[in-house]
Protein backbone atom coordinates (compact mmCIF):
# COMPACT_ATOMS: atom_id res chain seq x y z
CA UNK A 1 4.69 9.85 -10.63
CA UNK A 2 1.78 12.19 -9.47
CA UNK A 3 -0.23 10.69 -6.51
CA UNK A 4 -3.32 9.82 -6.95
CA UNK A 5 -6.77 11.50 -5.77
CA UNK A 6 -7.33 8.94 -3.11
CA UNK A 7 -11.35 8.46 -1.73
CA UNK A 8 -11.40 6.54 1.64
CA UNK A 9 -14.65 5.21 0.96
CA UNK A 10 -13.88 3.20 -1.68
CA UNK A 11 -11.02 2.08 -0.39
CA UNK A 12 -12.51 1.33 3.09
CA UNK A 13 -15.29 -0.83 1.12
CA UNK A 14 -12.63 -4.14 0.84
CA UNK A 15 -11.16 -2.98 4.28
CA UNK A 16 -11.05 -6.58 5.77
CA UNK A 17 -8.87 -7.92 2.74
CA UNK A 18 -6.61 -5.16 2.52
CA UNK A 19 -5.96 -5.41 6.30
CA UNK A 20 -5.36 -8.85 5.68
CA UNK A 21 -1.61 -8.53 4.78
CA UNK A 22 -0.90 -5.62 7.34
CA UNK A 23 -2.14 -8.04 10.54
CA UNK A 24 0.33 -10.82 8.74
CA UNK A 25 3.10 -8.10 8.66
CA UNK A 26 2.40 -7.00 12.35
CA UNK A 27 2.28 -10.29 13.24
CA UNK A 28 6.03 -10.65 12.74
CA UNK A 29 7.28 -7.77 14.23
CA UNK A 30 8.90 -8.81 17.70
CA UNK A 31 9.32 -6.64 20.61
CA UNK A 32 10.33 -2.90 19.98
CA UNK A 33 13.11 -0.80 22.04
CA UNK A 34 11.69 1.62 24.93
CA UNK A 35 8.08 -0.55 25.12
CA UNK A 36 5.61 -0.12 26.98
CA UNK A 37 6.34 3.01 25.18
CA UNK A 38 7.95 3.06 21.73
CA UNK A 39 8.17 5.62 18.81
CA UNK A 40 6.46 4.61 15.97
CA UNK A 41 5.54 5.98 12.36
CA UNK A 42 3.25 4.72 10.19
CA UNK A 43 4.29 6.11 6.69
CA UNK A 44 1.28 6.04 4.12
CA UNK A 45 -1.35 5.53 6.83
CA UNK A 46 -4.11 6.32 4.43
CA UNK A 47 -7.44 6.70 6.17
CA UNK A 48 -6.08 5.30 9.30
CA UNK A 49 -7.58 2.33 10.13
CA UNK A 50 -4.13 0.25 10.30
CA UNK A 51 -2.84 3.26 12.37
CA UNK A 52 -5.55 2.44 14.53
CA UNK A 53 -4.03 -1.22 14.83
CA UNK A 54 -0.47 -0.31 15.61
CA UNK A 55 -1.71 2.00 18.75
CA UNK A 56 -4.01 -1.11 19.52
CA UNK A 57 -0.86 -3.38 19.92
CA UNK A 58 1.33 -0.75 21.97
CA UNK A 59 -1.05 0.87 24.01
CA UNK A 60 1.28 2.98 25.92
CA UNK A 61 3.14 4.11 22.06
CA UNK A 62 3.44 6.85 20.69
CA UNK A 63 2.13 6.65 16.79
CA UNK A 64 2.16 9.27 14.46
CA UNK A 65 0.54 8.33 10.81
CA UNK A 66 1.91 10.06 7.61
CA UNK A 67 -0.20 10.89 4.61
CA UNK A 68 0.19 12.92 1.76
CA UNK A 69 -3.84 12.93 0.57
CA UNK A 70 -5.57 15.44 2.62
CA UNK A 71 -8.41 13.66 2.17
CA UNK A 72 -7.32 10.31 3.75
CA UNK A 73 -5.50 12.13 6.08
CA UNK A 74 -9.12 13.96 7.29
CA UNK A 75 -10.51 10.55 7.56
CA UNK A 76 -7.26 9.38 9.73
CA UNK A 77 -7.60 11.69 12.24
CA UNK A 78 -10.94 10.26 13.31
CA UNK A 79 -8.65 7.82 15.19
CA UNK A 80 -6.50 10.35 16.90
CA UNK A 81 -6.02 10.45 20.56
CA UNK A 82 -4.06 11.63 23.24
CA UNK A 83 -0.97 9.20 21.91
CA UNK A 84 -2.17 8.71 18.11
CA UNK A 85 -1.59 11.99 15.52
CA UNK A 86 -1.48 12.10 11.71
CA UNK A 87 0.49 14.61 9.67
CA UNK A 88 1.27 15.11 5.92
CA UNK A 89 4.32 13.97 4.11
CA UNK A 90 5.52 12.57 1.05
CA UNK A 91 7.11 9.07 1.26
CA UNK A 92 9.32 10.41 -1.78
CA UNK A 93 10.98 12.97 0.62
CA UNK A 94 10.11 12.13 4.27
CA UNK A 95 13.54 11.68 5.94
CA UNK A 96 12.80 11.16 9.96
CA UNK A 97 14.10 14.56 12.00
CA UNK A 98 13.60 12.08 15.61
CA UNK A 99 14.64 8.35 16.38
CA UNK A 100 11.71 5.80 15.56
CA UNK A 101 11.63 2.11 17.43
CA UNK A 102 9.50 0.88 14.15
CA UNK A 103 8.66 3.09 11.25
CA UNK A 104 6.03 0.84 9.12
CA UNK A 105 4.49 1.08 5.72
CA UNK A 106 1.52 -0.55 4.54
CA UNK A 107 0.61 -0.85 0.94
CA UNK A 108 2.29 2.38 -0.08
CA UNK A 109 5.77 1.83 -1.44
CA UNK A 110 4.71 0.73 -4.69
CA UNK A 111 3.63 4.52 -5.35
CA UNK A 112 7.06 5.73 -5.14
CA UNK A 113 9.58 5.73 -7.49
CA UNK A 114 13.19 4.92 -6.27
CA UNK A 115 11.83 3.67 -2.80
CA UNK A 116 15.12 1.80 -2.13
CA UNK A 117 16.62 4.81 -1.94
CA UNK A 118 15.14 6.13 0.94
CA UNK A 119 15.53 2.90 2.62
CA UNK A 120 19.12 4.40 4.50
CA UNK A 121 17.01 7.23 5.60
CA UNK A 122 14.23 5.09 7.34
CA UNK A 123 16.41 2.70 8.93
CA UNK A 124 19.32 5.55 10.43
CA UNK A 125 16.65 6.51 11.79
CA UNK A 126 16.13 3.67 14.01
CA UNK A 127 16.77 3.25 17.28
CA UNK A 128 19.21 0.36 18.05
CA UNK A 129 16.95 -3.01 18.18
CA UNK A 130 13.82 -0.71 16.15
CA UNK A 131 12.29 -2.14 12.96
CA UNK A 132 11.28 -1.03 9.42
CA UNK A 133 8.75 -3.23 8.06
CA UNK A 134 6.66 -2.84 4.91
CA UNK A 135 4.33 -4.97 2.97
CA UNK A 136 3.57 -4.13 -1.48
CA UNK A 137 1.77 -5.40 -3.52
CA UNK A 138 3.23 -7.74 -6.14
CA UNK A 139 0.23 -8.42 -8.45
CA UNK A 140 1.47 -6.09 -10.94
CA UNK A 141 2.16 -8.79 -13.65
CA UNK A 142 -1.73 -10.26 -12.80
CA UNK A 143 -4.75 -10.23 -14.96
CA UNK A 144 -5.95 -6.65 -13.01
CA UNK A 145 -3.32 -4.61 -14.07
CA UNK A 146 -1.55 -6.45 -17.58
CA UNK A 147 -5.36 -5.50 -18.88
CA UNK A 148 -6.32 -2.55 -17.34
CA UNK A 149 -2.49 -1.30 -19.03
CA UNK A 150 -3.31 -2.70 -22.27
CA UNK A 151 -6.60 -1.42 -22.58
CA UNK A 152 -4.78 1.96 -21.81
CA UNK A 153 -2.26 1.99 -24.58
CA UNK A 154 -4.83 0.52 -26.89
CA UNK A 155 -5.12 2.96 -29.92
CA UNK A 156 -8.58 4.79 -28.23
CA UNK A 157 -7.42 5.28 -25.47
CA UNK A 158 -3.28 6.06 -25.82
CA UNK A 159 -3.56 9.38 -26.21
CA UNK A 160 -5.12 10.32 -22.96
CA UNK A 161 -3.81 7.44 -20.75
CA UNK A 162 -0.64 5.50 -22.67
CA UNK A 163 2.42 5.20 -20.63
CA UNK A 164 0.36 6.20 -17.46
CA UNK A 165 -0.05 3.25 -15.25
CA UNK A 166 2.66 1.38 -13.00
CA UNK A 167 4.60 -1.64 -14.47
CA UNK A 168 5.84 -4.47 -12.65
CA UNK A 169 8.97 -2.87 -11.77
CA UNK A 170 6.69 -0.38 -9.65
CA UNK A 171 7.88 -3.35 -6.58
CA UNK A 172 11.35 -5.39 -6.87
CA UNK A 173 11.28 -9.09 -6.64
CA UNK A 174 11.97 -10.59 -3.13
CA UNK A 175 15.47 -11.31 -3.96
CA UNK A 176 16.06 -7.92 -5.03
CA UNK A 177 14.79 -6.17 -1.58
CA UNK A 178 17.26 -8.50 0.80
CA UNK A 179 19.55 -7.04 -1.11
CA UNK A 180 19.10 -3.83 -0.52
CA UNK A 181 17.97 -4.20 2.90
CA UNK A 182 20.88 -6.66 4.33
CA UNK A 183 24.02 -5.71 5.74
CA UNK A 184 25.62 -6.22 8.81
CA UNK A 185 23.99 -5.71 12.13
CA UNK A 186 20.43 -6.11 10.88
CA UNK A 187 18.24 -9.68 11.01
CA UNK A 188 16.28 -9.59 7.48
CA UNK A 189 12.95 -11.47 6.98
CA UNK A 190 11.60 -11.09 3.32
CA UNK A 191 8.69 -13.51 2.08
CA UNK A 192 5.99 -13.70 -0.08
CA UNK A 193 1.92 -15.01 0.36
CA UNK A 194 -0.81 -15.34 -2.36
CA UNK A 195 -4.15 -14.35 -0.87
CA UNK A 196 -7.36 -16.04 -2.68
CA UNK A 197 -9.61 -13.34 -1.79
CA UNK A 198 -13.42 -14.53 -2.40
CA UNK A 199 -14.95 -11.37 -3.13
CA UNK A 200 -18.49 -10.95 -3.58
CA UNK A 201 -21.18 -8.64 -5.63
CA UNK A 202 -21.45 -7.68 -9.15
CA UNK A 203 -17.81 -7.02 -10.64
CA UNK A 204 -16.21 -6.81 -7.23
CA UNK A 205 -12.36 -7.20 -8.72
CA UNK A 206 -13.72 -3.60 -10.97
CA UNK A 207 -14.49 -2.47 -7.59
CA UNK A 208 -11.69 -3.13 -5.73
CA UNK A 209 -9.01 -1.92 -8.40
CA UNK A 210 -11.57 1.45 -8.06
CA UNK A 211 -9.94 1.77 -4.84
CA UNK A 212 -6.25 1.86 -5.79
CA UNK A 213 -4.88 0.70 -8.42
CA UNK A 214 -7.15 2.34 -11.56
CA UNK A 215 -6.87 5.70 -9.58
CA UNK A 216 -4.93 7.17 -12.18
CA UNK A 217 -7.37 6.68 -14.80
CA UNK A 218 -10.17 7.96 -13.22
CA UNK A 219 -8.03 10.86 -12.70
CA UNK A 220 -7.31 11.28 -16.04
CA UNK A 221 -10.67 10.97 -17.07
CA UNK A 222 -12.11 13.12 -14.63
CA UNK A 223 -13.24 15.78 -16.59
CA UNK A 224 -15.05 13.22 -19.29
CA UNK A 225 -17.34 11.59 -17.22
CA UNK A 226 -18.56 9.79 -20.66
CA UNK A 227 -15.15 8.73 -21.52
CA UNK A 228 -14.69 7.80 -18.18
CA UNK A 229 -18.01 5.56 -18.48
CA UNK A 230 -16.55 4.04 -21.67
CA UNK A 231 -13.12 3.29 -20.11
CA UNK A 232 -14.76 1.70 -17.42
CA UNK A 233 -17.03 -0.82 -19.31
CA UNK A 234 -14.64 -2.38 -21.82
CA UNK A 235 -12.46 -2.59 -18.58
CA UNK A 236 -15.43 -3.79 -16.68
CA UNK A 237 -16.12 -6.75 -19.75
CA UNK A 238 -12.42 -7.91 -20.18
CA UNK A 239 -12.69 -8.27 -16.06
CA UNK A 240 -15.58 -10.71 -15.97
CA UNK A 241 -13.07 -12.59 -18.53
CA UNK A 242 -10.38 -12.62 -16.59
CA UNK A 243 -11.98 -13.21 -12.88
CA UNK A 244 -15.36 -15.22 -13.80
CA UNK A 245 -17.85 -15.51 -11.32
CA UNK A 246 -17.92 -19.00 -9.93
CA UNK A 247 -20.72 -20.55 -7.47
CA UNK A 248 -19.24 -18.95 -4.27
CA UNK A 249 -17.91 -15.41 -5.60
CA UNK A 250 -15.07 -14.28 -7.40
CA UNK A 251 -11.38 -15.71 -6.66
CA UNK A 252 -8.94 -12.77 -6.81
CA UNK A 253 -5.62 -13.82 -6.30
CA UNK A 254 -3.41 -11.07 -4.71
CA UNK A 255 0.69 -12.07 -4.14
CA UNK A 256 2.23 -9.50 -1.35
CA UNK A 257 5.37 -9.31 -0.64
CA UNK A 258 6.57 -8.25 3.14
CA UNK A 259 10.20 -7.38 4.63
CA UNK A 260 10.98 -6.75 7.94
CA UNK A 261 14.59 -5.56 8.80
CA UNK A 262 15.75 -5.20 12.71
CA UNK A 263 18.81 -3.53 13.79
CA UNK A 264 21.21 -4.48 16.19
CA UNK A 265 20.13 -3.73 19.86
């Protein structure tokens, strides 16, 4: 699967929802080998801003956050400092060349194809007692994307877009990641939460999936800004269908699902 052209703005615009999951995530994450000063990666750190977080709760850390979009990756490195860097690399293909006490993804695994396969990369990488944790999305079966990949494959639009969005089994089921993850010498915690975002403004579940998940199509359609228009409003209609406005804003329910493995110490 080709990556996306990513825009931080857009992104950035439903920044206290999407951060949402990663404070849950960080939350249980227990102490990491060699504080006040641990190693830590943050692989897919997008424009930053849970980078940002990570140096927040180990001040004395050393955090380097890994992006393959130059462009999120120029909006990243607003954060840098003296102990917080960002470099490119590919998720697909990053294997660690130094020992991490927590390498942590955020939202990003869901891009890659095969991610369980770099899971014995990531975690020989750890020091003994360090962490991997990750959080995905699991929404892939939800109103959002079951239309947005129906109106794709629909007979205007197949030719141009059919067969190019993620299916469900972009993310495994719960179940399915302890198993990959569990083995001796490692403590796994897997789980799942449903956030009811209220979201607010005109077609705000349109705008959000702007932001990441209907990146693809506005890829595709890049060239066509009138096709892209048209695309966009008989997505926009089914939407309102699907996510009606009520008298306080729009629910938009959102299932994550989070692991966090820790080696033996």
């Amino acid at each position: 699967m080709t990556s996306p052209t990513w825009d931080p703005r857009q992104y950035l615009r439903h920044a206290d929802h999407r951060t949402r999951p990663f404070h849950d995530l960080l939350a249980r994450i227990g102490s990491l080998p060699h504080e006040p000063g641990p190693r830590i990666a943050d692989l897919g750190c997008g424009a930053g801003n849970v980078t940002a977080l990570l140096a927040e709760r180990w001040p004395g850390a050393r955090v380097t956050g890994y992006d393959s979009s130059p462009r999120m990756l120029e909006r990243a490195r607003a954060h840098a400092g003296p102990l917080l860097d960002f470099a490119e690399a590919d998720a697909g293909t990053w294997t660690p060349t130094e020992a991490y006490d927590l390498i942590v993804s955020n939202a990003l695994l869901q891009w890659v194809p095969g991610h369980t396969d770099r899971f014995p990369h990531w975690l020989g990488a750890l020091t003994p007692g360090g962490t991997l944790a990750f959080q995905v999305p699991g929404n892939f079966d939800a109103p959002s994307h079951t239309v947005m990949r129906e109106l794709a494959g629909s007979p205007r639009w197949n030719d141009r877009l059919g067969g190019l969005l993620r299916h469900a089994d972009a993310v495994l089921a719960p179940a399915d990641y302890l198993d990959h993850l569990a083995a001796p010498g490692r403590t796994v915690d897997i789980w799942e939460t449903t956030y009811l975002h209220l979201l607010q403004g005109d077609d705000p579940v349109l705008d959000w999936v702007k932001g990441t998940g209907l990146r693809p199509v506005l890829d595709a359609l890049a060239d066509d800004p009138g096709a892209r228009d048209a695309f966009l409003t008989e997505y926009r209609d089914l939407l309102r269908t699907a996510y009606p406005r009520g008298p306080h804003g729009t629910v938009f329910p959102f299932r994550r699902i989070f692991a966090v493995v820790r080696t033996a110490g």
